[in-house]
Protein backbone atom coordinates (compact mmCIF):
# COMPACT_ATOMS: atom_id res chain seq x y z
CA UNK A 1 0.00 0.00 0.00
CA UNK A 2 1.06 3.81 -0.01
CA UNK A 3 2.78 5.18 2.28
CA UNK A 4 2.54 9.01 1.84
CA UNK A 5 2.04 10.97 4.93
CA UNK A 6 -1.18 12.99 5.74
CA UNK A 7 0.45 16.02 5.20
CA UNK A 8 1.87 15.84 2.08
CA UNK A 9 -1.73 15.48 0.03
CA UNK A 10 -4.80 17.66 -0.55
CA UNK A 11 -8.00 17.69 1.13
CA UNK A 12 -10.86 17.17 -0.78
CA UNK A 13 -11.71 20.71 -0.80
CA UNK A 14 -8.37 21.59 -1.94
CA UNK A 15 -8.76 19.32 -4.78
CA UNK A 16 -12.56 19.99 -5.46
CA UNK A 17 -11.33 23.74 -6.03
CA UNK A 18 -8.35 23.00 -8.19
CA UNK A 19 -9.89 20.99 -10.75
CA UNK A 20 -8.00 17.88 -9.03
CA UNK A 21 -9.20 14.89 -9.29
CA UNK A 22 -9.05 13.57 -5.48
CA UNK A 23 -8.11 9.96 -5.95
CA UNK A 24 -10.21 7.75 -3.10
CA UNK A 25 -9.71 4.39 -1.86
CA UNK A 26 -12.49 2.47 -0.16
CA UNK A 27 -13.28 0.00 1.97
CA UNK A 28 -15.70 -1.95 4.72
CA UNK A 29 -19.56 -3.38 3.21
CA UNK A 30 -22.23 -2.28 1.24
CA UNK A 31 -19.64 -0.78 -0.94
CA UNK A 32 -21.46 -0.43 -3.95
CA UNK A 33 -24.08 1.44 -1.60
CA UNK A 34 -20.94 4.39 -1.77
CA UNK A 35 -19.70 3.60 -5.24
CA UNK A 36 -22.91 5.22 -6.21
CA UNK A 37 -22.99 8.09 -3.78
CA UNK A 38 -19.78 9.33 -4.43
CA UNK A 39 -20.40 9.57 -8.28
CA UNK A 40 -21.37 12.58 -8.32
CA UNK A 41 -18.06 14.47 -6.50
CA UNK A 42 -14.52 15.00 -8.47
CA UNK A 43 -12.68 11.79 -7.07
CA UNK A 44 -11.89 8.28 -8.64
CA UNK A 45 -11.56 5.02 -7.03
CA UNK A 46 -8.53 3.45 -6.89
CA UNK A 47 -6.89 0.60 -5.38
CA UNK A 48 -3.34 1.90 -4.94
CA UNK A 49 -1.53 5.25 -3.49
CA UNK A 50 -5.13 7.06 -2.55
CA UNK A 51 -5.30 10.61 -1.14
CA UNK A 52 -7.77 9.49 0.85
CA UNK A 53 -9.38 6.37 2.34
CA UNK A 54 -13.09 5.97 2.91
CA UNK A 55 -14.21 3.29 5.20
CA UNK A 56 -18.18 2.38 5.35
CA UNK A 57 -19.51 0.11 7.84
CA UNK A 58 -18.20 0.75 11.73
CA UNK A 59 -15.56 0.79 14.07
CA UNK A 60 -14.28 -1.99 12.59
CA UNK A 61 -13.90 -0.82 8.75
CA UNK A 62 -11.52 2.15 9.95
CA UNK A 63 -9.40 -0.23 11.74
CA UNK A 64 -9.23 -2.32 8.87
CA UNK A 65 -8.50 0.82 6.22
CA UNK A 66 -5.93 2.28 8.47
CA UNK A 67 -3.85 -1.52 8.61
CA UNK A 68 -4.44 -1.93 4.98
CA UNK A 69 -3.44 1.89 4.13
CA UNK A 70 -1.51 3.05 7.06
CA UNK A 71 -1.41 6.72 8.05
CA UNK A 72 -3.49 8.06 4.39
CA UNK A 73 -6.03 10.31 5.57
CA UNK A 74 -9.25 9.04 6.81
CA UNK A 75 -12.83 9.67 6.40
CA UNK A 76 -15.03 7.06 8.76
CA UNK A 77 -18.63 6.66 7.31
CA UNK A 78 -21.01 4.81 9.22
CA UNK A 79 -23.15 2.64 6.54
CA UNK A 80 -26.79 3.01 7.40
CA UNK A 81 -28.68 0.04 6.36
CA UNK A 82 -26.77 -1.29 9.55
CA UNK A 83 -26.39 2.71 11.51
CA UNK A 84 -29.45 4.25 12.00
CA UNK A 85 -28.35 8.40 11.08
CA UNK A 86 -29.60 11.23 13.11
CA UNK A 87 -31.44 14.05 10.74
CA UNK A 88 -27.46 16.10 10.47
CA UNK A 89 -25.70 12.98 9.23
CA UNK A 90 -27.19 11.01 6.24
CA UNK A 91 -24.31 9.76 4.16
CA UNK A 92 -25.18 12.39 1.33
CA UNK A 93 -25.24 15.34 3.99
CA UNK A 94 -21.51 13.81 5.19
CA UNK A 95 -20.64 13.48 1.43
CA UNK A 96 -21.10 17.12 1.22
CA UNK A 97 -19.04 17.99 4.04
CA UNK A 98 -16.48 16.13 3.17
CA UNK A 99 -15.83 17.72 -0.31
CA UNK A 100 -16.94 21.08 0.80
CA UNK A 101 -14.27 21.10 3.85
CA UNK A 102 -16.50 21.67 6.11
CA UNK A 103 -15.68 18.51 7.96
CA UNK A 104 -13.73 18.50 11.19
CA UNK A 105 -10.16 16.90 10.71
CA UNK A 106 -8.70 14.87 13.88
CA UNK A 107 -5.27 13.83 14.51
CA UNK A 108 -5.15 10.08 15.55
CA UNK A 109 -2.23 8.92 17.31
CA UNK A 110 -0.98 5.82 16.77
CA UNK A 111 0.58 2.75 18.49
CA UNK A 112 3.66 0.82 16.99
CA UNK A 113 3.97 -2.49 18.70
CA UNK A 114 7.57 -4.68 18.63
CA UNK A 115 7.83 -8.22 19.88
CA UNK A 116 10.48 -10.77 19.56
CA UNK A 117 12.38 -11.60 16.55
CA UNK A 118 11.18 -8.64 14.77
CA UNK A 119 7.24 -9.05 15.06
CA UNK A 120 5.27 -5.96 14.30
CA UNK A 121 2.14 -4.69 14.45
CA UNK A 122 0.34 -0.71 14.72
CA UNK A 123 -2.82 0.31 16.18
CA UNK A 124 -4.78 3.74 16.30
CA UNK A 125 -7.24 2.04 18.73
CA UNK A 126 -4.97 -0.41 21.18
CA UNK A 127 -2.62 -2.79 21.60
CA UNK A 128 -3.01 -5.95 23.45
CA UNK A 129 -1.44 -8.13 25.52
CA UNK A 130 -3.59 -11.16 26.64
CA UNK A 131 -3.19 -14.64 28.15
CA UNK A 132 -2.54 -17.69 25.82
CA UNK A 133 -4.07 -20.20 28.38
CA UNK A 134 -8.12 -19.43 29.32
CA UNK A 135 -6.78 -21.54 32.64
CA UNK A 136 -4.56 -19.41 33.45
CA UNK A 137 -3.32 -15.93 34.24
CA UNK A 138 -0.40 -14.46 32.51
CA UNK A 139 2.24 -12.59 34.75
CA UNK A 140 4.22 -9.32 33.25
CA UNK A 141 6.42 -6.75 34.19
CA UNK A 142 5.82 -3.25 33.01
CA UNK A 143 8.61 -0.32 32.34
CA UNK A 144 7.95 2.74 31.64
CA UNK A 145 11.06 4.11 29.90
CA UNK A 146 13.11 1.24 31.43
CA UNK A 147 11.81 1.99 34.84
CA UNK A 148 9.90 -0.68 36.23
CA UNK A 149 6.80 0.15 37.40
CA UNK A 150 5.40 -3.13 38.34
CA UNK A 151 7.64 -5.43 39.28
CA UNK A 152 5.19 -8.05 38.94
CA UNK A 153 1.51 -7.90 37.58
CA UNK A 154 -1.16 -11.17 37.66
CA UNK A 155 -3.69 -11.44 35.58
CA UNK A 156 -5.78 -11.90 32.33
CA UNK A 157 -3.22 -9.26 30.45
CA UNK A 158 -2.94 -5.99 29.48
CA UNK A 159 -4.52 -3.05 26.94
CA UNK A 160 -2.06 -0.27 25.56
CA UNK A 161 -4.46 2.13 24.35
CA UNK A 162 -4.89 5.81 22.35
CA UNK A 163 -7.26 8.22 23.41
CA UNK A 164 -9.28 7.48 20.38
CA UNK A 165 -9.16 3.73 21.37
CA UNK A 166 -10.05 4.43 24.84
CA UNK A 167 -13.73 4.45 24.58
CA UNK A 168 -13.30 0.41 23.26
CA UNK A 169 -11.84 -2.44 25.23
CA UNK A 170 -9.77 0.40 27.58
CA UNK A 171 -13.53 1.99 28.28
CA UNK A 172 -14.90 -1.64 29.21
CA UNK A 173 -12.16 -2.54 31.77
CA UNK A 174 -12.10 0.86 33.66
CA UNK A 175 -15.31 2.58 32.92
CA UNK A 176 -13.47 5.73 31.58
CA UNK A 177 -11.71 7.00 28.81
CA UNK A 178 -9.40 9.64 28.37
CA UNK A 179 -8.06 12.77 25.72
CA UNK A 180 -4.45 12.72 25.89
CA UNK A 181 -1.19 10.62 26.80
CA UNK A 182 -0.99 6.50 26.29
CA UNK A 183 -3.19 4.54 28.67
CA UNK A 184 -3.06 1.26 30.36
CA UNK A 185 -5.96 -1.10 31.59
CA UNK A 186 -5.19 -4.23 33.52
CA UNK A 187 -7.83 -6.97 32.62
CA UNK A 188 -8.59 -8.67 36.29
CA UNK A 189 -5.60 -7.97 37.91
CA UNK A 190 -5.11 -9.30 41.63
CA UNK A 191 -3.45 -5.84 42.23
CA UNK A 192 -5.49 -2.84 43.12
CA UNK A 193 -4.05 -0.73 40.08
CA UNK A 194 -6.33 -1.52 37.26
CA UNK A 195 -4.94 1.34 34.57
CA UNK A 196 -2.45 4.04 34.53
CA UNK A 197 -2.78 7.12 31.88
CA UNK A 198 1.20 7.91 30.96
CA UNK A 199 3.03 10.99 28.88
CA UNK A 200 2.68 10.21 24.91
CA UNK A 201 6.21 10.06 24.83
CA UNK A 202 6.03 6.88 27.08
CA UNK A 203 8.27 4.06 26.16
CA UNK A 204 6.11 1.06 27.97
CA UNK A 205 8.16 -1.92 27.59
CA UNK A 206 5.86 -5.36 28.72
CA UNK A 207 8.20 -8.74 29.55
CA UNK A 208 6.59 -11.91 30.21
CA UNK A 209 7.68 -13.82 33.20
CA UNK A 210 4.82 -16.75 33.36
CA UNK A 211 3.17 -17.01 30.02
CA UNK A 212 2.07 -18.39 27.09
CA UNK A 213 0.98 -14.98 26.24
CA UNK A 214 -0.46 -13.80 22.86
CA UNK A 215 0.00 -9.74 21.41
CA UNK A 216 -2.15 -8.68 18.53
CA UNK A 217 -3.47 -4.99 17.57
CA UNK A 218 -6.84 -3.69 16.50
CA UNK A 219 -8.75 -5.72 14.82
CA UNK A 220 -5.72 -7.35 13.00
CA UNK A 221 -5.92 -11.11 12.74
CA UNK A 222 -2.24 -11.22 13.13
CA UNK A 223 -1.79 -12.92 16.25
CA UNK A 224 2.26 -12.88 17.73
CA UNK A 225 2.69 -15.75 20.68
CA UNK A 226 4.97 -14.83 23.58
CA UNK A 227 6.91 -17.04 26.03
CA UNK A 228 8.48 -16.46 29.26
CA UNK A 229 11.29 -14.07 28.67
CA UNK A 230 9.76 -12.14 25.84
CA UNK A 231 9.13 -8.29 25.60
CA UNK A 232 7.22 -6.48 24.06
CA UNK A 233 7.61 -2.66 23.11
CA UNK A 234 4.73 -0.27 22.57
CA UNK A 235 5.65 3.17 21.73
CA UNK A 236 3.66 6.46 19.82
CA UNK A 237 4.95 6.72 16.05
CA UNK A 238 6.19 9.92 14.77
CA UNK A 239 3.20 10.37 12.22
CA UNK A 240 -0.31 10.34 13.60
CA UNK A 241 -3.18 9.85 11.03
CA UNK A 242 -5.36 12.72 9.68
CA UNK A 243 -8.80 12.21 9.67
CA UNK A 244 -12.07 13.84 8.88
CA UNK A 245 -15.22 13.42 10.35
CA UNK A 246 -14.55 11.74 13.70
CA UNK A 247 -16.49 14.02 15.52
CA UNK A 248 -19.80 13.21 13.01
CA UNK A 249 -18.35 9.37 13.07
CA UNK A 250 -18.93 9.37 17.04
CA UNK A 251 -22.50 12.04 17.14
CA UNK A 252 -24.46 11.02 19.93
CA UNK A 253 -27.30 11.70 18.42
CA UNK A 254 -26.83 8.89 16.20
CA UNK A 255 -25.65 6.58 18.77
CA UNK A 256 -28.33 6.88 20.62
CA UNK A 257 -30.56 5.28 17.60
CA UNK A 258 -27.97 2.49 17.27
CA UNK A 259 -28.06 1.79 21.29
CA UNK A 260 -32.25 2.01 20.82
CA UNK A 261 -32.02 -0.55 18.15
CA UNK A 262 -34.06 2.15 15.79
């Protein structure tokens, strides 16, 4: 896939007012539900080096544009013969917004993930560490820029999470979220600390002394087994990704009619 960073390409507006072309990728269900909607804006699709990256469908279809097209600008559109749309938010209405520049554009951090032998992975929603047995609890030890900072932790593992991704599995283990830094949740530990919210600039390095232990990010299906011994290092990459739209992605309004089952 591309790799061109968010800032070096046009917004939509930009390109709507220059005569340009705005070449889109896109991804996630109902797709031909878009391919029509779009038709009527200066774009084409394409399947390679895209200004821009359209996901339709959920949560899940941005997690799965940003791994297949990581750090192209964003726009998250929520498809609605499965999301209910409050009256401000039809697809059409987004559409507009979108090529008009009227829609809000969002810095996402993201996560970059190192385990043994060279295993990779990078997350703008979380990074996880969980136990390979369901009979029994993995036990880690967790720096924080080489410091330790628990010498010893017990339990079901660990979530490394953005602010973005906080409001997923981060939000169901502590019942909060947060807006800036890194933050960690502890899944049933048998300690009393359950997360910690740290400086973006955190190294957080996570070694395994009883395992097996699995890592994986997002929705990824790469899964990475650890053993006793093993670290792993989560750290913020240098280029976040731009997106547009989060705010309108995330409307309560229209959450509300999802949650209602409208």
């Amino acid at each position: 896939m591309a790799t061109n960073t968010a800032q070096a390409v046009l917004s939509p507006s930009e390109a709507s007012a220059s005569g340009r072309l705005l070449r889109i990728a896109i991804c996630g269900r109902h797709l031909d539900d878009l391919r029509q909607r779009l038709q009527r804006f200066p774009m084409v699709l394409v399947d390679s080096d895209p200004d821009l990256v359209i996901s339709y469908g959920g949560d899940g279809a941005l997690l799965g544009a940003e791994r297949d097209w990581p750090g192209i600008p964003k726009c998250p559109i929520r498809d609605v013969r499965r999301n209910p749309k409050c009256s401000l938010h039809g697809e059409d209405q987004v559409l507009d917004m979108l090529f008009e520049g009227r829609l809000r554009r969002s810095l996402l951090a993201r996560l970059l993930a190192e385990g043994p032998g060279g295993a990779q992975l990078s997350a703008i929603n979380d990074v996880i560490v969980s136990k390979g047995s369901i009979s029994s609890a993995v036990r880690t030890r967790i720096r924080l820029d080489d410091e330790v900072f628990q010498a010893q932790n017990v339990g079901d593992g660990l979530v490394v999470a953005t602010p973005f991704g906080s409001t997923g599995y981060f939000q169901s283990i502590t019942r909060g979220c947060f807006r800036v830094g890194i933050g960690l949740a502890f899944n049933n530990p048998m300690n009393w600390l359950d997360y910690v919210v740290v400086h973006e600039d955190t190294v957080i390095s996570v070694e395994i002394l009883r395992g097996p232990a699995l890592f994986l990010a997002d929705n990824n299906p790469a899964r990475f087994n650890l053993k006793d011994g093993d670290r792993l290092t989560v750290r913020r990459a240098e280029e976040p990704t731009l997106a547009y739209g989060i705010d309108v992605f995330r409307c309560r309004d229209c959450y509300r009619l999802r949650e209602n089952g409208v």
